[in-house]
Protein backbone atom coordinates (compact mmCIF):
# COMPACT_ATOMS: atom_id res chain seq x y z
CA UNK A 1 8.35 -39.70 -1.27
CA UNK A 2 11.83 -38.82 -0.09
CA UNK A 3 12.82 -37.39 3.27
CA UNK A 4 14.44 -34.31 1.36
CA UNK A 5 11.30 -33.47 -0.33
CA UNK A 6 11.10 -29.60 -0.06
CA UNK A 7 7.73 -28.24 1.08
CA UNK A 8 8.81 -24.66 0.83
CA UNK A 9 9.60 -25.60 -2.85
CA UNK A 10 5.69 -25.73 -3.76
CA UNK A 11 4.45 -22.46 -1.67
CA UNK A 12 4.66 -19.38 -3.40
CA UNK A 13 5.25 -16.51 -1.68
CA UNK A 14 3.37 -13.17 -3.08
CA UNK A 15 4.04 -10.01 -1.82
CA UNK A 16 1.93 -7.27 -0.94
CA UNK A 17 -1.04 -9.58 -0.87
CA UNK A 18 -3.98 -9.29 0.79
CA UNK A 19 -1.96 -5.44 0.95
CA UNK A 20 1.05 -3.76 0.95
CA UNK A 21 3.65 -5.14 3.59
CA UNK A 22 1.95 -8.69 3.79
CA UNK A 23 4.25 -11.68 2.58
CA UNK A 24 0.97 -14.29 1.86
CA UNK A 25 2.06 -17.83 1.98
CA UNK A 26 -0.15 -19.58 -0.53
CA UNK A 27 -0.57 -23.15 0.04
CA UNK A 28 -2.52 -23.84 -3.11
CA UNK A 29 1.23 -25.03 -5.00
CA UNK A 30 0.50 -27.96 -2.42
CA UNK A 31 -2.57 -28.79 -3.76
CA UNK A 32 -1.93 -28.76 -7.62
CA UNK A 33 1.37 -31.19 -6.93
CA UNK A 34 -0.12 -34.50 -5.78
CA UNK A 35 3.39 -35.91 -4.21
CA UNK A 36 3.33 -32.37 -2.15
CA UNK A 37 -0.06 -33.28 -0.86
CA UNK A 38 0.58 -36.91 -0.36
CA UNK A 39 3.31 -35.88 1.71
CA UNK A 40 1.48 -33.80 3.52
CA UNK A 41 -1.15 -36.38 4.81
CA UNK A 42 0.82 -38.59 4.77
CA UNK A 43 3.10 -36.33 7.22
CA UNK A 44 0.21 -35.60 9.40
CA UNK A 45 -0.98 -39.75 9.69
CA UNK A 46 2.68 -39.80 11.27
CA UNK A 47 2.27 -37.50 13.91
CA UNK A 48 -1.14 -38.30 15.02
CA UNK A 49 -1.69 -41.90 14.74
CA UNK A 50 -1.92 -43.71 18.17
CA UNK A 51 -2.66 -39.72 19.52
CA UNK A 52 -6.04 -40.02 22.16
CA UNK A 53 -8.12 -38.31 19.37
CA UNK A 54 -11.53 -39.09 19.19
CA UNK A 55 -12.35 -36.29 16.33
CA UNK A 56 -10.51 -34.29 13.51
CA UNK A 57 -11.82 -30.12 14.08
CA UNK A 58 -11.90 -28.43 10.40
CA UNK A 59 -11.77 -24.78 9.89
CA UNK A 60 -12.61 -23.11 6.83
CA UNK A 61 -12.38 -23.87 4.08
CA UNK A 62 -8.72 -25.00 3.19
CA UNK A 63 -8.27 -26.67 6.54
CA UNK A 64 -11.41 -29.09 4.99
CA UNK A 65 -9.06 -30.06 2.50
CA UNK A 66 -6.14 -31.70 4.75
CA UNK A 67 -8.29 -32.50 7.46
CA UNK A 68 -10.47 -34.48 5.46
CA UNK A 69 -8.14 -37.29 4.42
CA UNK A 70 -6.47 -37.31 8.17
CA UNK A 71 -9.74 -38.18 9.30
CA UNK A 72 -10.52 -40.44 7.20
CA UNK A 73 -6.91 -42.26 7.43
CA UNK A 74 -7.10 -42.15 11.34
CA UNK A 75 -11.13 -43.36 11.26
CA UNK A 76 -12.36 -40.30 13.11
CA UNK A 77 -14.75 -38.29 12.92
CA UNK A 78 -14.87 -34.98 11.11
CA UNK A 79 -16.03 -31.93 12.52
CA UNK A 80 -16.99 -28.67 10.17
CA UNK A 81 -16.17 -25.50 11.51
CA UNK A 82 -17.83 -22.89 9.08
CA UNK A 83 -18.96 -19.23 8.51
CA UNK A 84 -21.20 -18.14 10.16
CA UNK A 85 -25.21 -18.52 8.65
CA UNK A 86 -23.75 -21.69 6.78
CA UNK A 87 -24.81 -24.43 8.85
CA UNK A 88 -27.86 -25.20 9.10
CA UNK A 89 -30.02 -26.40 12.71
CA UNK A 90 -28.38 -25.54 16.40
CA UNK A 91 -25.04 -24.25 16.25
CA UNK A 92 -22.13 -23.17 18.56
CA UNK A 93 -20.47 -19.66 17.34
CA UNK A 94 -17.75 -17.58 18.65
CA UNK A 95 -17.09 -14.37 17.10
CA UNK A 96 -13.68 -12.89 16.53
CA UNK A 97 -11.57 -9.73 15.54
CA UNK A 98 -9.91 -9.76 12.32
CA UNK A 99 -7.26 -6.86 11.22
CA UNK A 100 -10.83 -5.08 9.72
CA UNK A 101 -13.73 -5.83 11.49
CA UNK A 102 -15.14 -9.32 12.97
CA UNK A 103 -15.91 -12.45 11.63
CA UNK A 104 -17.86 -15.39 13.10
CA UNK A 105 -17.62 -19.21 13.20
CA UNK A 106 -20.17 -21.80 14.22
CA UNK A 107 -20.14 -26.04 14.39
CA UNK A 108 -23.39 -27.78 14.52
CA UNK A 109 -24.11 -28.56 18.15
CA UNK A 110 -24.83 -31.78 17.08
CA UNK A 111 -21.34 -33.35 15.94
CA UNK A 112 -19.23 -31.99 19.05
CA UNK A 113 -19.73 -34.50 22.09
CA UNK A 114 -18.89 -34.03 25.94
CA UNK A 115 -15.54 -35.01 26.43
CA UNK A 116 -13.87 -35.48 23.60
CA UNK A 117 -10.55 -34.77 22.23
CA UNK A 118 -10.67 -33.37 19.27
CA UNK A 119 -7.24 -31.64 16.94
CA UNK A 120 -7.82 -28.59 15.06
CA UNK A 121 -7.10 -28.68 11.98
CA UNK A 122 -6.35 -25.52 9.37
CA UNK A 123 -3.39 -24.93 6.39
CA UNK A 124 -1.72 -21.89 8.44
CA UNK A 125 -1.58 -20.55 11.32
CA UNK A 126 -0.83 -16.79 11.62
CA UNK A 127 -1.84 -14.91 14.52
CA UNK A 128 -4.02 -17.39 16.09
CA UNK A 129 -7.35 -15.58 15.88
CA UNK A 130 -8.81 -18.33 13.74
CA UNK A 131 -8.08 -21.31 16.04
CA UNK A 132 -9.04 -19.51 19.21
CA UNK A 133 -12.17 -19.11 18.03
CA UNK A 134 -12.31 -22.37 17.07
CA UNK A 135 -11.50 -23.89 20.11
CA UNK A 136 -14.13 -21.69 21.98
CA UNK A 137 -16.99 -23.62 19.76
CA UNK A 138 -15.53 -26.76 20.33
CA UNK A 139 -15.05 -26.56 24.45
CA UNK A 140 -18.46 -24.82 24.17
CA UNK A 141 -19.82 -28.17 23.26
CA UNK A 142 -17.65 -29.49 26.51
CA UNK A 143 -14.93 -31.24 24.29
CA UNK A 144 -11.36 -31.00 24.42
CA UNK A 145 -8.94 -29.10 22.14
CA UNK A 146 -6.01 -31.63 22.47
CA UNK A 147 -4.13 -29.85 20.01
CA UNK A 148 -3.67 -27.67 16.87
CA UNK A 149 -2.13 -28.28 13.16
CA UNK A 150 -1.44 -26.61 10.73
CA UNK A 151 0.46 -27.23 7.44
CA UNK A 152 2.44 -23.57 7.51
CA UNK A 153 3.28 -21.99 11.02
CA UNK A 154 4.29 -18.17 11.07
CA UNK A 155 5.35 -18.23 15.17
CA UNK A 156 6.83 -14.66 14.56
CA UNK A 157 3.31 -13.41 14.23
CA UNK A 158 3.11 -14.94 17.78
CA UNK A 159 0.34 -17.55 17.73
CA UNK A 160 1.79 -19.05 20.73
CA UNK A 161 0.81 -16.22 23.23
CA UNK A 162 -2.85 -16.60 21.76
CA UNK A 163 -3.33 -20.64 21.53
CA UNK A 164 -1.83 -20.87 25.11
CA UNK A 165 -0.91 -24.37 26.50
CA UNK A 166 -2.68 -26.38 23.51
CA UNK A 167 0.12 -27.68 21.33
CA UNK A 168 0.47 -26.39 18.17
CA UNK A 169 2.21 -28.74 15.35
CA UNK A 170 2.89 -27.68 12.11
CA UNK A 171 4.97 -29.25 9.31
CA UNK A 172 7.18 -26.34 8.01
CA UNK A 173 7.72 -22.65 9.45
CA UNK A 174 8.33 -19.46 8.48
CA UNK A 175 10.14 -16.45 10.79
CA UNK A 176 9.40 -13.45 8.88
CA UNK A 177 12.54 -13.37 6.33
């Protein structure tokens, strides 16, 4: 894989999708072009190996799909975060305003352990919503959120002001052109 390899090249941008005025980034081009993905993880094995991780946080669903292979390359654990009512046994939840409505997430109480540091792991990160709640089911288990990652940032919806002091890495961004 080159160091010019173009990331943006494989995301299509649709317009007006979920509705009018929204710009959706889909990552799926990533997925369907096996030296995109490659890069990808291999991208993220870069910036996180020798980190003080001792587990890999995935949100649903497509952050199971990077996270996955970072765990597995790293030899951490890997920690579902789901919908809620798909887990089964003791969970944590945290639920959380979307642009219509709430949603909920949960994580078996069972694979988060006491003071641990643990990344977050999803395939964008838009307003921040998503990973908030995350990281409220993850420190509710008395872990650590050492950090967040996703493959697409989109700072000028302002995730910063919601994810606080936790870094945030990402490997490409967009600013609302």
């Amino acid at each position: 894989m080159s160091n010019d390899f173009s990331l943006d090249s494989v995301i299509r941008k649709i317009p007006d999708f979920p509705k009018p005025g929204i710009l959706f980034y889909d990552i799926t081009g990533i997925l369907v072009n096996p030296e995109a993905f490659r890069y990808c993880i291999d991208s993220m094995v870069k910036m996180y190996k020798g980190a003080k991780l001792d587990a890999i946080a995935a949100v649903e669903s497509r952050g199971f799909v990077f996270a996955a292979p970072l765990a597995e390359k790293l030899g951490l654990p890997l920690v579902l975060i789901r919908k809620k009512g798909k887990l089964p046994g003791d969970t944590y939840s945290c639920k959380y305003a979307l642009e219509y409505g709430f949603a909920e997430i949960e994580v078996h109480k069972a694979d988060v352990q006491k003071g641990q540091n643990v990344l977050i792991v999803d395939d964008l990160i838009a307003t921040g919503g998503t990973l908030q709640a995350a990281q409220n089911v993850i420190e509710q288990g008395g872990a650590t959120v050492a950090g967040f990652f996703g493959i697409v940032g989109l700072p000028f919806l302002n995730y910063a002001k919601v994810l606080g002091d936790v870094p945030v890495r990402t490997l490409l961004e967009y600013h609302g052109e």
